[in-house]
N, C-alpha and C. Protein backbone atom coordinates (compact mmCIF):
# COMPACT_ATOMS: atom_id res chain seq x y z
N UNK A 1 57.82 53.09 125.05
CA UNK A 1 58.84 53.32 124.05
C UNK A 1 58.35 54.42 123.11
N UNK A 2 58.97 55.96 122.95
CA UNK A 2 58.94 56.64 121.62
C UNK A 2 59.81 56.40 120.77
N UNK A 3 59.34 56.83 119.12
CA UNK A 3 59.96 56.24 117.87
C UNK A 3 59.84 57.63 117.34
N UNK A 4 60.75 57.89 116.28
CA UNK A 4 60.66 59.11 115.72
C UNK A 4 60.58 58.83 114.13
N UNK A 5 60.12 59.29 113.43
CA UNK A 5 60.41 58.83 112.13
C UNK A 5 61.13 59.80 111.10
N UNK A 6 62.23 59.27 110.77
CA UNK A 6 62.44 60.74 109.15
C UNK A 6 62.33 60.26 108.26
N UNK A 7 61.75 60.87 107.05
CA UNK A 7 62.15 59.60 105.88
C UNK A 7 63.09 60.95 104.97
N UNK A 8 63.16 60.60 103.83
CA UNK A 8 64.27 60.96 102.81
C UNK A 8 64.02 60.37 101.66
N UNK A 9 64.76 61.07 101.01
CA UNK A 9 64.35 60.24 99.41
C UNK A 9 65.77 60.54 98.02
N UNK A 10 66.05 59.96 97.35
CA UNK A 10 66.96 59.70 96.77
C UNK A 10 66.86 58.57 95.09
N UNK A 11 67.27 59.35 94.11
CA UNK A 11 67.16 58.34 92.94
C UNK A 11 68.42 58.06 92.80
N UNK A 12 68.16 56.64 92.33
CA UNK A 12 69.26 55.80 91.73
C UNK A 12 68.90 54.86 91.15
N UNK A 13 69.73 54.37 90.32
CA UNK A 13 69.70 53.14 89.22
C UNK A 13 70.51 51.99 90.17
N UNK A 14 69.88 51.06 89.82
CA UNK A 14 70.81 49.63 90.18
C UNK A 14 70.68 48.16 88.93
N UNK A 15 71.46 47.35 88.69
CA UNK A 15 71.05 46.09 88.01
C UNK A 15 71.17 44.72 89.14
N UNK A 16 70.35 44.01 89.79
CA UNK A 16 70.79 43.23 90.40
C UNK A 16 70.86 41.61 90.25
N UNK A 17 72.26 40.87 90.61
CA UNK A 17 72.59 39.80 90.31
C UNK A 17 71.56 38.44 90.70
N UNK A 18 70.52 38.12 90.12
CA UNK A 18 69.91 37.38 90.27
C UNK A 18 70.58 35.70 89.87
N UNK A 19 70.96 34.87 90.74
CA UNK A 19 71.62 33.30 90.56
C UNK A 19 72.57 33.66 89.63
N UNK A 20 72.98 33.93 88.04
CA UNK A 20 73.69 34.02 87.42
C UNK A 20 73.79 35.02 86.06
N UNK A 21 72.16 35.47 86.48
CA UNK A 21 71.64 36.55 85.31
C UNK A 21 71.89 37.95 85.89
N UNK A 22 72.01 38.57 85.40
CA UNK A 22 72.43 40.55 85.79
C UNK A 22 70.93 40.71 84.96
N UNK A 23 69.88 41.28 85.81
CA UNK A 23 69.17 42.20 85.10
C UNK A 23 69.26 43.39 84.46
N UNK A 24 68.63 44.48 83.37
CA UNK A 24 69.03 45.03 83.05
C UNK A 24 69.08 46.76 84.15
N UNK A 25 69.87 47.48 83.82
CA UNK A 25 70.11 48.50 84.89
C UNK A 25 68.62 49.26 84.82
N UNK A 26 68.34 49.75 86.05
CA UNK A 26 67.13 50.45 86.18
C UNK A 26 67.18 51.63 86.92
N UNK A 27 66.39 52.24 87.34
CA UNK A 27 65.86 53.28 88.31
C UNK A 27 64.83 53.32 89.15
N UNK A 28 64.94 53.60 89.96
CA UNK A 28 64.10 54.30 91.11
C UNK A 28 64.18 55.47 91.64
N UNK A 29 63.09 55.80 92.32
CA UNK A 29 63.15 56.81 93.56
C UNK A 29 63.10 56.27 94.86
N UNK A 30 64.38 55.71 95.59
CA UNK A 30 64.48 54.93 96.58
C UNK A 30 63.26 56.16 97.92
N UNK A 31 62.78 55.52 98.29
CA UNK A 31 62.08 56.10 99.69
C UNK A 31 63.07 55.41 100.81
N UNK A 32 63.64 56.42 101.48
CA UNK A 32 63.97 55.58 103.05
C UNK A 32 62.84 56.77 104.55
N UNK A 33 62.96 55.45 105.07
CA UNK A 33 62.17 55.81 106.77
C UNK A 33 62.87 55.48 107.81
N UNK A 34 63.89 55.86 108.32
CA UNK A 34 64.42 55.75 109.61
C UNK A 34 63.69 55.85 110.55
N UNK A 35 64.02 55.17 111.68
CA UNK A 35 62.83 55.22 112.66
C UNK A 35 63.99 55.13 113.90
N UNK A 36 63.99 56.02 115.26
CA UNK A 36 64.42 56.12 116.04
C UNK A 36 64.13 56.06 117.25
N UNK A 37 64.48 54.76 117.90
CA UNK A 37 63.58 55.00 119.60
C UNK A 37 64.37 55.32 121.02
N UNK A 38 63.37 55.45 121.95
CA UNK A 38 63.85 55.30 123.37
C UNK A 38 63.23 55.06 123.87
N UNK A 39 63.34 55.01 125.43
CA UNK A 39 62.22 55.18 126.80
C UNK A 39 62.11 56.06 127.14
N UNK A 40 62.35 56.83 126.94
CA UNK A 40 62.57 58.18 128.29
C UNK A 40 62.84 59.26 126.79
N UNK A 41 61.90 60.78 127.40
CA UNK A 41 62.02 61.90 126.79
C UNK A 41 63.24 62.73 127.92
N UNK A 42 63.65 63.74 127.34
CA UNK A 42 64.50 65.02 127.68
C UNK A 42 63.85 65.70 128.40
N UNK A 43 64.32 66.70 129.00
CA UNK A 43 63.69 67.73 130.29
C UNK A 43 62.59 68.62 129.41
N UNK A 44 62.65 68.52 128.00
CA UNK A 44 62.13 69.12 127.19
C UNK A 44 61.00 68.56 126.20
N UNK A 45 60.98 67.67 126.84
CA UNK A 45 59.88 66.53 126.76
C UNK A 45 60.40 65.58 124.93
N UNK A 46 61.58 66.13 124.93
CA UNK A 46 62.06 65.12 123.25
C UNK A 46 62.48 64.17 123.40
N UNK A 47 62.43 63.35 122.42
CA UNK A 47 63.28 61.53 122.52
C UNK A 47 65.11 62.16 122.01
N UNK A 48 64.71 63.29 120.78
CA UNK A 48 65.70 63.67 120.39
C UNK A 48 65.52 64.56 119.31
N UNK A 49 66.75 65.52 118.64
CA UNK A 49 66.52 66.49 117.43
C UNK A 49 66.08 65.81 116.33
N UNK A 50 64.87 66.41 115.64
CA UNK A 50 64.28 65.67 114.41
C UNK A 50 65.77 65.83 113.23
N UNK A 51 65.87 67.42 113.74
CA UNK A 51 67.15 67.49 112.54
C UNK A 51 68.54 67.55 112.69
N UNK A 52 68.63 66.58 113.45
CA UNK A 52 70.21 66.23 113.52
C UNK A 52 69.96 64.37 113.03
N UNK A 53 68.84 63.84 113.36
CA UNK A 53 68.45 62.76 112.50
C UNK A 53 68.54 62.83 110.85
N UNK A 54 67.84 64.01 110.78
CA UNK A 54 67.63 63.99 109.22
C UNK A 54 68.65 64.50 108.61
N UNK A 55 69.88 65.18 108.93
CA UNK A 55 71.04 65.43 108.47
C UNK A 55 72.19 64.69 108.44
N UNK A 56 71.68 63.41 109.24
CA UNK A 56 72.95 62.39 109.00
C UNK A 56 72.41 61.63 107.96
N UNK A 57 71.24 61.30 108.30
CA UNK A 57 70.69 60.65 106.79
C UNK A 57 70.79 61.50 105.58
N UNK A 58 70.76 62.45 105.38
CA UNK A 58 70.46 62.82 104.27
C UNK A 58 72.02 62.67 104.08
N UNK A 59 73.00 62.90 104.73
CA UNK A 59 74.94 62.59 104.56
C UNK A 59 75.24 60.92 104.18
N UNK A 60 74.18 60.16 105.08
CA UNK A 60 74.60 58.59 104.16
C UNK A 60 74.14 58.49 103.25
N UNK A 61 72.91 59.06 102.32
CA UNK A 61 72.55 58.89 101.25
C UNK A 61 73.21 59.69 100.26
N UNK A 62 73.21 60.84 100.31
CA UNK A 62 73.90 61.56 99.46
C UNK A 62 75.02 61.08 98.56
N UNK A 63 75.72 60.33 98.58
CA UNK A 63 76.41 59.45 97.46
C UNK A 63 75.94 58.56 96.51
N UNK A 64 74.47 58.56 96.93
CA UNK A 64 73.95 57.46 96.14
C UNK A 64 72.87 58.44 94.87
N UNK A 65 73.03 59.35 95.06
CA UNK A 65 71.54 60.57 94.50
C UNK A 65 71.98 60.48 92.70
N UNK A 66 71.25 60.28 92.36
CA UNK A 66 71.70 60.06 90.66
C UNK A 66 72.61 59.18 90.43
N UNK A 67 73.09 58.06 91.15
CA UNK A 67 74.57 57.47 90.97
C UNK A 67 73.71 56.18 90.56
N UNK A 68 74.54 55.07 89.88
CA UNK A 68 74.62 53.57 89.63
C UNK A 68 75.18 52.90 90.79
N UNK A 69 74.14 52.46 92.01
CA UNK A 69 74.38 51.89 92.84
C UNK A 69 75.63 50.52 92.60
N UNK A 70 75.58 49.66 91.65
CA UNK A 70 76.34 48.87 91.41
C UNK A 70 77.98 49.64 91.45
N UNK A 71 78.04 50.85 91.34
CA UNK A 71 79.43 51.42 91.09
C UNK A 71 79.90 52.33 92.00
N UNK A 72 78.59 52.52 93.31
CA UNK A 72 79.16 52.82 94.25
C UNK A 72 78.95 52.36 95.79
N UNK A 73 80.24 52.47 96.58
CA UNK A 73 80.24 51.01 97.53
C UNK A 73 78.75 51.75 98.53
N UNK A 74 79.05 50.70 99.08
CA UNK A 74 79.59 49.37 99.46
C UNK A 74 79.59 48.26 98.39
N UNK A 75 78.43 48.97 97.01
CA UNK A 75 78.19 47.39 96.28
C UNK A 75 79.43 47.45 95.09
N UNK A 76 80.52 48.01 95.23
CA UNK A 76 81.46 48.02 94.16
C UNK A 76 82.37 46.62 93.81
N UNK A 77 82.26 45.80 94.76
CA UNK A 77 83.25 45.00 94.27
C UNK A 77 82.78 43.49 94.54
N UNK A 78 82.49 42.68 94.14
CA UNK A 78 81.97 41.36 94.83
C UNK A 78 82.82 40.32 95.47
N UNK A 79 83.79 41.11 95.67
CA UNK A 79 84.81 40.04 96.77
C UNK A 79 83.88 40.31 98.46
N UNK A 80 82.91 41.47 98.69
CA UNK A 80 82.70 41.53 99.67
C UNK A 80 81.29 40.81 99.79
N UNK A 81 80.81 40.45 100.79
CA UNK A 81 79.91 39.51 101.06
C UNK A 81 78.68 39.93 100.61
N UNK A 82 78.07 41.27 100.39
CA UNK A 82 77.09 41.85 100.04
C UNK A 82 77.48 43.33 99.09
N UNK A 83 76.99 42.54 97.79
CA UNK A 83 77.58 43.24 96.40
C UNK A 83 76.52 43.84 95.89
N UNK A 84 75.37 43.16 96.02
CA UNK A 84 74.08 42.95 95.37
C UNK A 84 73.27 44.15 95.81
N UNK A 85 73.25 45.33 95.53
CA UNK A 85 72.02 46.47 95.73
C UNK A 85 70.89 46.45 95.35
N UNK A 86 70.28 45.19 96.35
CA UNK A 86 69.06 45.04 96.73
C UNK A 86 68.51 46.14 97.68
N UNK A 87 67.24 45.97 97.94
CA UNK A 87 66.34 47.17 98.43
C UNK A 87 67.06 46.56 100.14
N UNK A 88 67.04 45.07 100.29
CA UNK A 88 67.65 44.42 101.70
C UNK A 88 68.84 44.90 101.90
N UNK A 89 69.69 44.91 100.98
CA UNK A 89 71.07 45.40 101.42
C UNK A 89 71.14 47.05 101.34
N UNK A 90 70.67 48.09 100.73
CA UNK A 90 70.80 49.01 100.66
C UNK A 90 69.68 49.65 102.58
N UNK A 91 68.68 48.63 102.70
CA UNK A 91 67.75 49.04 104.08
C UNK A 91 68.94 49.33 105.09
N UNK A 92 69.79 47.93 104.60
CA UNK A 92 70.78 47.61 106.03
C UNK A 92 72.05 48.50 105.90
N UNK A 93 72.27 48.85 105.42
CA UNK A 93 73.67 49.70 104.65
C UNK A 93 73.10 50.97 105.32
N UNK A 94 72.16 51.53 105.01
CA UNK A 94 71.72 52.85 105.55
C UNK A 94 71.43 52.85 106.93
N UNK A 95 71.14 51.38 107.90
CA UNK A 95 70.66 51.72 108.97
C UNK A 95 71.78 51.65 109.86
N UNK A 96 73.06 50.69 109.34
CA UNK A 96 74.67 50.43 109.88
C UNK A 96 75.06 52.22 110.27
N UNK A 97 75.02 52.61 108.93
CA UNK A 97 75.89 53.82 108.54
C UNK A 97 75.13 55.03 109.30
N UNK A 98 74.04 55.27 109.87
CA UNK A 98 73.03 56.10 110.33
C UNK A 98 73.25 55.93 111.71
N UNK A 99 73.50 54.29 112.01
CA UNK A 99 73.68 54.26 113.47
C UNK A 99 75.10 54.52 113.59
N UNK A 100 76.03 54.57 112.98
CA UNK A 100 77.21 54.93 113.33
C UNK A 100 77.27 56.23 113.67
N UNK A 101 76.94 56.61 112.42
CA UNK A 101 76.47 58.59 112.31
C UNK A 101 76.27 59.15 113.40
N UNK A 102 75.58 58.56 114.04
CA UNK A 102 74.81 58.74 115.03
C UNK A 102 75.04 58.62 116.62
N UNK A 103 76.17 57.67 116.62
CA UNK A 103 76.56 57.03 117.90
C UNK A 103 76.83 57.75 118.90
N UNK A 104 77.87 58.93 118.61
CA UNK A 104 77.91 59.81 119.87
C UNK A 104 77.43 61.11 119.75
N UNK A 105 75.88 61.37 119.18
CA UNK A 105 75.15 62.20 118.86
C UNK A 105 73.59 62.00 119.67
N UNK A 106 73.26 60.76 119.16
CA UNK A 106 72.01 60.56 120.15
C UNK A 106 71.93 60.83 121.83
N UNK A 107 70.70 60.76 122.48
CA UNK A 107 71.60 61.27 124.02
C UNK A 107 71.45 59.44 124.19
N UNK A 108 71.54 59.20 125.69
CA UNK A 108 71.69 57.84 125.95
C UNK A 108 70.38 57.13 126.04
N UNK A 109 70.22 55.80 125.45
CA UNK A 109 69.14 55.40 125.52
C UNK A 109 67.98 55.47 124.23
N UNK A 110 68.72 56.30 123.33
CA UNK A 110 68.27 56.49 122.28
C UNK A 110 69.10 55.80 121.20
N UNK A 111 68.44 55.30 120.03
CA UNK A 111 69.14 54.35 118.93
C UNK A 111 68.30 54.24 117.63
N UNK A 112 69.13 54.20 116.60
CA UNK A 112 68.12 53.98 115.40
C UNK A 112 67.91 52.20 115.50
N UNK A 113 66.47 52.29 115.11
CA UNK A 113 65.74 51.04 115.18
C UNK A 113 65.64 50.16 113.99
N UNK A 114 65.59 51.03 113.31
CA UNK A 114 65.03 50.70 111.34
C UNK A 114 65.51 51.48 110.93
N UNK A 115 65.18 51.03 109.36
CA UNK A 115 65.43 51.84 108.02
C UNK A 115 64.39 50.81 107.56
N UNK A 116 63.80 51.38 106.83
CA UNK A 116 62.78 50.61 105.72
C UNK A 116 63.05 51.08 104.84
N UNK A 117 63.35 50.47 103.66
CA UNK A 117 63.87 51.29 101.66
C UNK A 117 62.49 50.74 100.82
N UNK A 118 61.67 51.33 100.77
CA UNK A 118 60.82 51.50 99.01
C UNK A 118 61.36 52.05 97.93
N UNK A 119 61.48 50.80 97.21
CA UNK A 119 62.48 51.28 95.81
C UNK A 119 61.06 51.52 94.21
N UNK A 120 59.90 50.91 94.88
CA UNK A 120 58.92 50.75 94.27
C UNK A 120 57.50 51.15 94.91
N UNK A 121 56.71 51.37 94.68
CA UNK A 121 54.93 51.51 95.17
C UNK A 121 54.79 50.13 95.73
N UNK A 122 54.36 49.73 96.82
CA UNK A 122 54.18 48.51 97.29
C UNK A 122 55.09 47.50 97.84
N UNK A 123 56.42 48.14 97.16
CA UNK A 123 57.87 46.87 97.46
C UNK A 123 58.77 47.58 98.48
N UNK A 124 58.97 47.37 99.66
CA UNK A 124 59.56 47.66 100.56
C UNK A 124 60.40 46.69 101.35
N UNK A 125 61.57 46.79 102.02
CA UNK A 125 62.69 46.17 102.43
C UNK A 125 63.15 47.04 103.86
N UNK A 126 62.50 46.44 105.25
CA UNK A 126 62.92 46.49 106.64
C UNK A 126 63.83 46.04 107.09
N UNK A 127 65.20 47.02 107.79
CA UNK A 127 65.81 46.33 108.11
C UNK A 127 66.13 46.81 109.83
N UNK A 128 65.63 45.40 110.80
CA UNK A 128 65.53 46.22 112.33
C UNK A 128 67.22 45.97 112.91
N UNK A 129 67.96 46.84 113.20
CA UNK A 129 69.38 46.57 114.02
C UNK A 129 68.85 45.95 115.66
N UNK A 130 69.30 44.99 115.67
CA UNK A 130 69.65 44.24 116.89
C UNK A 130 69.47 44.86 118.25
N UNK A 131 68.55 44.60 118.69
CA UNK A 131 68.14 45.37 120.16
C UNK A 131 69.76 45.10 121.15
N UNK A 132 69.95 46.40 121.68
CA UNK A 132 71.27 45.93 122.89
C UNK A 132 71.09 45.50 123.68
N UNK A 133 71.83 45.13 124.20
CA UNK A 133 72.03 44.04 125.57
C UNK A 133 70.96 44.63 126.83
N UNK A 134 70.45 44.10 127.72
CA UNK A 134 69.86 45.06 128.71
C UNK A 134 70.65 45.12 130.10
């Protein structure tokens, strides 16, 4: 199996709903690491373009760059099941939206694997998408 990695980087503020308390709003410099695998390289010996990876990511994040995560979606409204812009929900949000990005771009056999989000030095949030069927 090869894995490719891009990471990216992006600030934003979030406050998150802890049981019934709202902490107060903060900041970070979110770190993300996408990670992309396959079996099999290209006639050209690649799994795939580093920068057609890193340009869809840098397109799902880009809404979030200086913004108040709480005010922009997915976490805008709490009728939806995941409101809360946690480092978990923001891992998985980026790795949904990356693999979509992505879907009829990768060649076959290739798929994003992860997203890992460091919102902090030490505090990090993995999120692996569901291996496909074989």
């Amino acid at each position: 199996m090869f894995e490719l990695t891009i990471r990216a980087e992006f600030c934003a503020a979030h406050a998150l709903t802890l049981g019934s308390t709202v902490e107060p709003l903060h900041g970070h410099n979110w770190r993300v690491k996408a990670v992309v695998e396959g079996r099999r390289l290209d006639a050209s010996g690649l799994l795939c373009d580093f920068h057609v990876v890193e340009k869809a990511l840098a397109g799902v994040i880009k809404p979030w760059n200086n913004a108040n995560l709480n005010e922009t979606p997915p976490f805008t409204t709490r009728a939806r099941a995941v409101h809360n812009p946690s480092a978990e929900n923001v891992a998985a949000h980026i790795a949904d939206e990356l693999s979509r990005a992505l879907s009829h771009t990768l060649p076959a056999g290739v798929r994003v694997a992860s997203v890992t989000v460091t919102e902090a030095p030490g505090c990090a949030a993995t999120y692996r998408l569901p291996a496909p069927p074989e």
